[in-house]
Protein backbone atom coordinates (compact mmCIF):
# COMPACT_ATOMS: atom_id res chain seq x y z
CA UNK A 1 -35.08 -101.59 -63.83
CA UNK A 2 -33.62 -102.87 -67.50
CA UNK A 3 -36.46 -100.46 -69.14
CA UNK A 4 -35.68 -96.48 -69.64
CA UNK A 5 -35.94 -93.62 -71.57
CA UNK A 6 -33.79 -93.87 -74.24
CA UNK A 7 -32.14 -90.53 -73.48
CA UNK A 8 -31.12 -92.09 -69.93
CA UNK A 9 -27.34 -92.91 -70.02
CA UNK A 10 -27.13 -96.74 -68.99
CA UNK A 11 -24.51 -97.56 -66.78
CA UNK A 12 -22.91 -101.53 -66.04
CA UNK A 13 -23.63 -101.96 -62.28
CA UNK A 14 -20.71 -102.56 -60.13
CA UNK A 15 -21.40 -105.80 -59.01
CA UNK A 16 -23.23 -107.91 -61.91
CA UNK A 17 -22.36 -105.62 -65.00
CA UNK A 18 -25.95 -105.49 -66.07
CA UNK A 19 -26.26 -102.32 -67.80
CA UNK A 20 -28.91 -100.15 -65.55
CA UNK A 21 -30.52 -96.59 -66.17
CA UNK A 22 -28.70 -93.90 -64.20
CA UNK A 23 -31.49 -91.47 -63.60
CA UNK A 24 -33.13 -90.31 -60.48
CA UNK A 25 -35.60 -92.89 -60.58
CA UNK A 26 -33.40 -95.29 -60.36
CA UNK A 27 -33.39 -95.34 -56.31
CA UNK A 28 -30.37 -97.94 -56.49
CA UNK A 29 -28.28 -96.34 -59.06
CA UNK A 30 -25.20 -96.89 -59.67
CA UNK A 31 -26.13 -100.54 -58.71
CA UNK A 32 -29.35 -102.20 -61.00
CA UNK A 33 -30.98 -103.79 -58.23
CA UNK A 34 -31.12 -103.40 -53.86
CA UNK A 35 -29.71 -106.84 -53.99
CA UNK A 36 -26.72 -105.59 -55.75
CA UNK A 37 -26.63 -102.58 -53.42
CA UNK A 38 -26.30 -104.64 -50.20
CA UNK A 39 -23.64 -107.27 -51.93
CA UNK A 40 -21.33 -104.35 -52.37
CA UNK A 41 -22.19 -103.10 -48.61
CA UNK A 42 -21.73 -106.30 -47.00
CA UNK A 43 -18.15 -106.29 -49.26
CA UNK A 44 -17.30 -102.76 -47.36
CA UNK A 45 -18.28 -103.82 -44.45
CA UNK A 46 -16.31 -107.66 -44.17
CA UNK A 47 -13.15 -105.06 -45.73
CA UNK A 48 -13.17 -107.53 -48.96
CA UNK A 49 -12.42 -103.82 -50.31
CA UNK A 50 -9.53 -101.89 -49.38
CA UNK A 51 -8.10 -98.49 -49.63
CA UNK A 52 -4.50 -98.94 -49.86
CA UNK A 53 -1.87 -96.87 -47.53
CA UNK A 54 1.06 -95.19 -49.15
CA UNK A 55 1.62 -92.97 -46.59
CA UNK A 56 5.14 -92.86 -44.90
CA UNK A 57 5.53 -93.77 -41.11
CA UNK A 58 5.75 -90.70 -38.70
CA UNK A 59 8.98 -91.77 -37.54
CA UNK A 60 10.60 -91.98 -40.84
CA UNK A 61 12.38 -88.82 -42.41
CA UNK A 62 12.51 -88.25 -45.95
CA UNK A 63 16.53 -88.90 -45.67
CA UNK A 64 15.96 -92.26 -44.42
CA UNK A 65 16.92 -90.83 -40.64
CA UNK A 66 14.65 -91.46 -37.27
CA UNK A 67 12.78 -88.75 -36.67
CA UNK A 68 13.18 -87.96 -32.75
C-alpha cells in the first residue's frame, strides 16, 4: 500500500512508522498493513495500552473530608 495518488495525504502508521496513504482505499488506514492492524489489537487487548484514571475516589470530598 506504499503507492498513491499524489494528492492522498500519507500518514506514518502507528505501529511501524511507514508512511501509508490515508484514503478510503486504504481498508487498514491509519495502520499500512492488516499485520500492523492486529499488532495494535492484540496490544489493546493484553492492556499493553492504558487509559490513565485521574478521577477522584467517591469517598473523597474536595476538602480532603470522608464523604458519608
Amino acid at each position: 500500500m506504499t503507492t498513491s495518488n499524489p494528492t492522498t495525504p500519507q500518514v506514518k502508521c502507528p505501529t511501524c512508522g511507514q508512511l501509508s496513504p490515508y484514503s478510503p482505499q486504504n481498508a487498514f488506514r491509519p495502520f499500512c498493513s492488516e499485520r500492523c492492524k492486529l499488532i495494535d489489537l492484540g496490544e489493546w487487548a493484553s492492556e499493553s495500552y492504558r487509559i490513565p484514571d485521574n478521577s477522584q475516589s467517591p469517598t473523597s470530598a474536595d476538602d480532603g473530608s470522608l464523604l458519608q
